[in-house]
C-alpha atoms as a PDB file:
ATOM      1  CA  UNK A   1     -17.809  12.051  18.332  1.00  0.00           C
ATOM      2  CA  UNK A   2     -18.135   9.744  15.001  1.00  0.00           C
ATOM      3  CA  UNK A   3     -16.806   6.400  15.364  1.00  0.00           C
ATOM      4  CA  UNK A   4     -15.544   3.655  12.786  1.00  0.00           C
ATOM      5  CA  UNK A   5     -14.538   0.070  12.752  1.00  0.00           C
ATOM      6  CA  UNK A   6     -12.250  -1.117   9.956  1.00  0.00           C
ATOM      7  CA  UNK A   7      -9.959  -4.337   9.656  1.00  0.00           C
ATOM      8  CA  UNK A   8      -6.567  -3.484   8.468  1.00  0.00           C
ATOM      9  CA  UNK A   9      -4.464  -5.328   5.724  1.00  0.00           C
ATOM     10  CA  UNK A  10      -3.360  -7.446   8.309  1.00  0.00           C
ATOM     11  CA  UNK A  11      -6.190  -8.878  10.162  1.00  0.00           C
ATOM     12  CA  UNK A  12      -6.017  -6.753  12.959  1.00  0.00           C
ATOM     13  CA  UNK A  13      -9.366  -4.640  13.904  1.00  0.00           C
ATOM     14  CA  UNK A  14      -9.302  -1.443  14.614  1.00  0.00           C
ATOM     15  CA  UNK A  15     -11.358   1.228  16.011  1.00  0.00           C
ATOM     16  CA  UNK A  16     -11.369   4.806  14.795  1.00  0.00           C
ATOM     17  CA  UNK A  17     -13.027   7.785  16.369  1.00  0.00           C
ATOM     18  CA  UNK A  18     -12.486  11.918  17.058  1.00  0.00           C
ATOM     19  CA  UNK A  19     -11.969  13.405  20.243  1.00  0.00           C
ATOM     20  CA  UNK A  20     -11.990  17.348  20.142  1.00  0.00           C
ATOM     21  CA  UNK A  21     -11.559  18.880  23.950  1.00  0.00           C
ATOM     22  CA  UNK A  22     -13.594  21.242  24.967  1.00  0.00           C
ATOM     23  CA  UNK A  23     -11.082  24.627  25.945  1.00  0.00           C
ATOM     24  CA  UNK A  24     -12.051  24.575  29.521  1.00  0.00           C
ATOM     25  CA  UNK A  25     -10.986  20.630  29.135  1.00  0.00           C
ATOM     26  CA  UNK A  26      -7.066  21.256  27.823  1.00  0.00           C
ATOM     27  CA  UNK A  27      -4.498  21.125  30.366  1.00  0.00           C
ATOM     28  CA  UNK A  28      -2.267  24.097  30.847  1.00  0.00           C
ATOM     29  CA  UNK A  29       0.896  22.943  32.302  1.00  0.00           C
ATOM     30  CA  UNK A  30       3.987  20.944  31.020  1.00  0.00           C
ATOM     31  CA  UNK A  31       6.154  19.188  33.879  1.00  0.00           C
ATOM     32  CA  UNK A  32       8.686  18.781  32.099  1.00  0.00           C
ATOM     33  CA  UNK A  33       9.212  22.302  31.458  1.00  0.00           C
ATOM     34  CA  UNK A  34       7.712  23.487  34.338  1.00  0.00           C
ATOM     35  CA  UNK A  35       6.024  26.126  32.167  1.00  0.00           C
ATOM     36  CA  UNK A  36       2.476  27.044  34.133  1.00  0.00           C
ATOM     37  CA  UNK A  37       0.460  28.405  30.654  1.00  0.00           C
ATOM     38  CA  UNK A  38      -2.530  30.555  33.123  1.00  0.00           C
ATOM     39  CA  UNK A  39      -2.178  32.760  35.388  1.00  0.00           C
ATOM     40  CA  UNK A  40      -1.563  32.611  38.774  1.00  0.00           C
ATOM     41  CA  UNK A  41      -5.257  34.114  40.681  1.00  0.00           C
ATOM     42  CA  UNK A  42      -6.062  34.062  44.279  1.00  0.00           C
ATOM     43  CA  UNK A  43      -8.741  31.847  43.674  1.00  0.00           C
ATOM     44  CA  UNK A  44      -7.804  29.014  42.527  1.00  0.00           C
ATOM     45  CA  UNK A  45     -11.263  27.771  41.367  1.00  0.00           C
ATOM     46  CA  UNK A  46     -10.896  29.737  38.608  1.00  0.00           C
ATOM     47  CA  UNK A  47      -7.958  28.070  36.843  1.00  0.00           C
ATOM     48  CA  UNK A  48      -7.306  24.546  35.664  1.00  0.00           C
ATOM     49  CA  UNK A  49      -4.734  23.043  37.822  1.00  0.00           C
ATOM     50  CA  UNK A  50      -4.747  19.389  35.974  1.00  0.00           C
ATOM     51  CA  UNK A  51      -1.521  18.332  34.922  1.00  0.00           C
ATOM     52  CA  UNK A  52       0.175  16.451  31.426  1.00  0.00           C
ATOM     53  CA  UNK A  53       3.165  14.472  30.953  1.00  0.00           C
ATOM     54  CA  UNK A  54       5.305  15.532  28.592  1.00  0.00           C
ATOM     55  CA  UNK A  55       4.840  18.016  25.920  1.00  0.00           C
ATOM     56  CA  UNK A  56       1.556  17.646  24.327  1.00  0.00           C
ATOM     57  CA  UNK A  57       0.645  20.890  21.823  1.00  0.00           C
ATOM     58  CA  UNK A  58       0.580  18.842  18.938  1.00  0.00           C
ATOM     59  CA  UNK A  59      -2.093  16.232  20.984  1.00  0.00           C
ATOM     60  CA  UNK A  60      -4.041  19.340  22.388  1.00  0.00           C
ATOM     61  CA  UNK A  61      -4.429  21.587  19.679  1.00  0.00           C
ATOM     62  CA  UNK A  62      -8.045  23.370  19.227  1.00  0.00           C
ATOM     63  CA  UNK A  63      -8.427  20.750  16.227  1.00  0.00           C
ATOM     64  CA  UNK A  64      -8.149  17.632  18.542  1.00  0.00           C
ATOM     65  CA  UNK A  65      -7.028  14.082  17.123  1.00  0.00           C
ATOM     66  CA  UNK A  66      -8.352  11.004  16.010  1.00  0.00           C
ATOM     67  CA  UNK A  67      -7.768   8.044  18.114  1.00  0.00           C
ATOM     68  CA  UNK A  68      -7.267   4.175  16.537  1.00  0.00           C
ATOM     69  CA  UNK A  69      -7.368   1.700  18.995  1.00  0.00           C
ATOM     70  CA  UNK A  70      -6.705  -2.192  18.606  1.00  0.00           C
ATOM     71  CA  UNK A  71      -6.947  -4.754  21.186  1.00  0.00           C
ATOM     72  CA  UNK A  72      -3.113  -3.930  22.635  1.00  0.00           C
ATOM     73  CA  UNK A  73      -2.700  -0.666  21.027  1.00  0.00           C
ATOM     74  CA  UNK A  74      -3.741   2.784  20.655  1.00  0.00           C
ATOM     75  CA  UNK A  75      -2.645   5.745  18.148  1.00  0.00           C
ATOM     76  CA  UNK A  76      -3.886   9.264  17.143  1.00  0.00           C
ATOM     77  CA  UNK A  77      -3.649  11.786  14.067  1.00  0.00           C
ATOM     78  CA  UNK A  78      -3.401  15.320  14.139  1.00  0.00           C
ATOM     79  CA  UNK A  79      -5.100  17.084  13.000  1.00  0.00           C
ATOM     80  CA  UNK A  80      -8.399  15.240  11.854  1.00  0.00           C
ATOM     81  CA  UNK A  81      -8.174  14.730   8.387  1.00  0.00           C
ATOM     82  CA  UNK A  82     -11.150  15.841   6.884  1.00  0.00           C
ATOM     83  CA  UNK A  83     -12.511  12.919   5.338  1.00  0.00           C
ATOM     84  CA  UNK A  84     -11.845  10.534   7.705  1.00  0.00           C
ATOM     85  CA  UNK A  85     -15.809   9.523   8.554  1.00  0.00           C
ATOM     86  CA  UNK A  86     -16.414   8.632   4.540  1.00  0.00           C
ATOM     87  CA  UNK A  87     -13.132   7.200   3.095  1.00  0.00           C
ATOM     88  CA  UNK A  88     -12.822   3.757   2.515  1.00  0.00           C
ATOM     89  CA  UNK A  89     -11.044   1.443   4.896  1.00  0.00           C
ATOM     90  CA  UNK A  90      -7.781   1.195   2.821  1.00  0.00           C
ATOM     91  CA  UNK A  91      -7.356   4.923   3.520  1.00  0.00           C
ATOM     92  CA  UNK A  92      -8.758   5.420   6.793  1.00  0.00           C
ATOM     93  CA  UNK A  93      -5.898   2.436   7.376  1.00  0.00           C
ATOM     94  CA  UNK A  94      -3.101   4.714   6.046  1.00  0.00           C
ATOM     95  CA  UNK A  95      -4.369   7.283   8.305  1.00  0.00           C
ATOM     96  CA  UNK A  96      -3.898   4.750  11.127  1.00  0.00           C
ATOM     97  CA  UNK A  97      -0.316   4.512   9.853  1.00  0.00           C
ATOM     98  CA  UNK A  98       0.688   7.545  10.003  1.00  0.00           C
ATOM     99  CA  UNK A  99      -0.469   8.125  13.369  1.00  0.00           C
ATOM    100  CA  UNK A 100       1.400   8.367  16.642  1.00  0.00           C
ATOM    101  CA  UNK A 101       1.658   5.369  19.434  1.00  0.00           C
ATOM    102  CA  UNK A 102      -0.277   6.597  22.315  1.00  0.00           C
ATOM    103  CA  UNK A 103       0.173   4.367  25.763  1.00  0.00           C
ATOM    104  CA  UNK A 104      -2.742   2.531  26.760  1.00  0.00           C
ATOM    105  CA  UNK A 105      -3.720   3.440  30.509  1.00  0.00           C
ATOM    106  CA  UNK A 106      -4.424   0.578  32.954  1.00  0.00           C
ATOM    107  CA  UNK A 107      -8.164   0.647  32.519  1.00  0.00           C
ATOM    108  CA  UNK A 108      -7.851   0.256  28.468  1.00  0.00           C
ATOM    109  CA  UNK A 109      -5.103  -3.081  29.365  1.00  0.00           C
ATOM    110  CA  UNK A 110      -6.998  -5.157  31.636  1.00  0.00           C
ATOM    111  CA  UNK A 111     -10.556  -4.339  29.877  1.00  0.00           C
ATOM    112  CA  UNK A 112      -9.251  -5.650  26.488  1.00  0.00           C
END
């Protein structure tokens, strides 16, 4: 994992870095389709039985996303643009644009 800092045009500091899951780390069920993506075994210490909300393919693809996070917010890219770790800060910043709000969990609110 590579990680930036950069101050956008605004003032507001960000963070940058890539997070690329492992496959035995990506979740293989969607509740809201109630698709299961494994099969079924009898024992069930051979599957991954973690769960996601929502639909997340384009968060969970085998290219992984970079993450931005600020003090209150958080967003990620996909896929990881290729020059992300040696671009300037103006770009890296219209990367951060063009990424997706992510929701901050309780741990990432009350530690910031």
């Amino acid at each position: 994992m590579s990680l930036r800092a950069f101050t956008d045009s605004n003032g507001q500091k960000w963070e940058a870095y890539d997070v690329v899951p492992r496959t035995e780390e990506r979740r293989r069920y969607d509740r809201r389709s109630g698709e299961i993506k494994v099969e079924v075994t009898d024992d069930r210490r051979d599957t991954d039985r973690r769960l996601t909300v929502g639909r997340a393919e384009h968060i969970t693809s085998k290219a992984g996303w970079l993450c931005f996070e600020s003090h209150d917010e958080r967003r990620r890219l996909t896929p990881i643009p290729a020059d992300w770790t040696r671009c300037d800060s103006a770009r890296l910043e219209v990367y951060c644009r063009e990424a997706r709000p992510a929701r901050l969990t309780g741990e990432h609110r009350s530690a910031k």
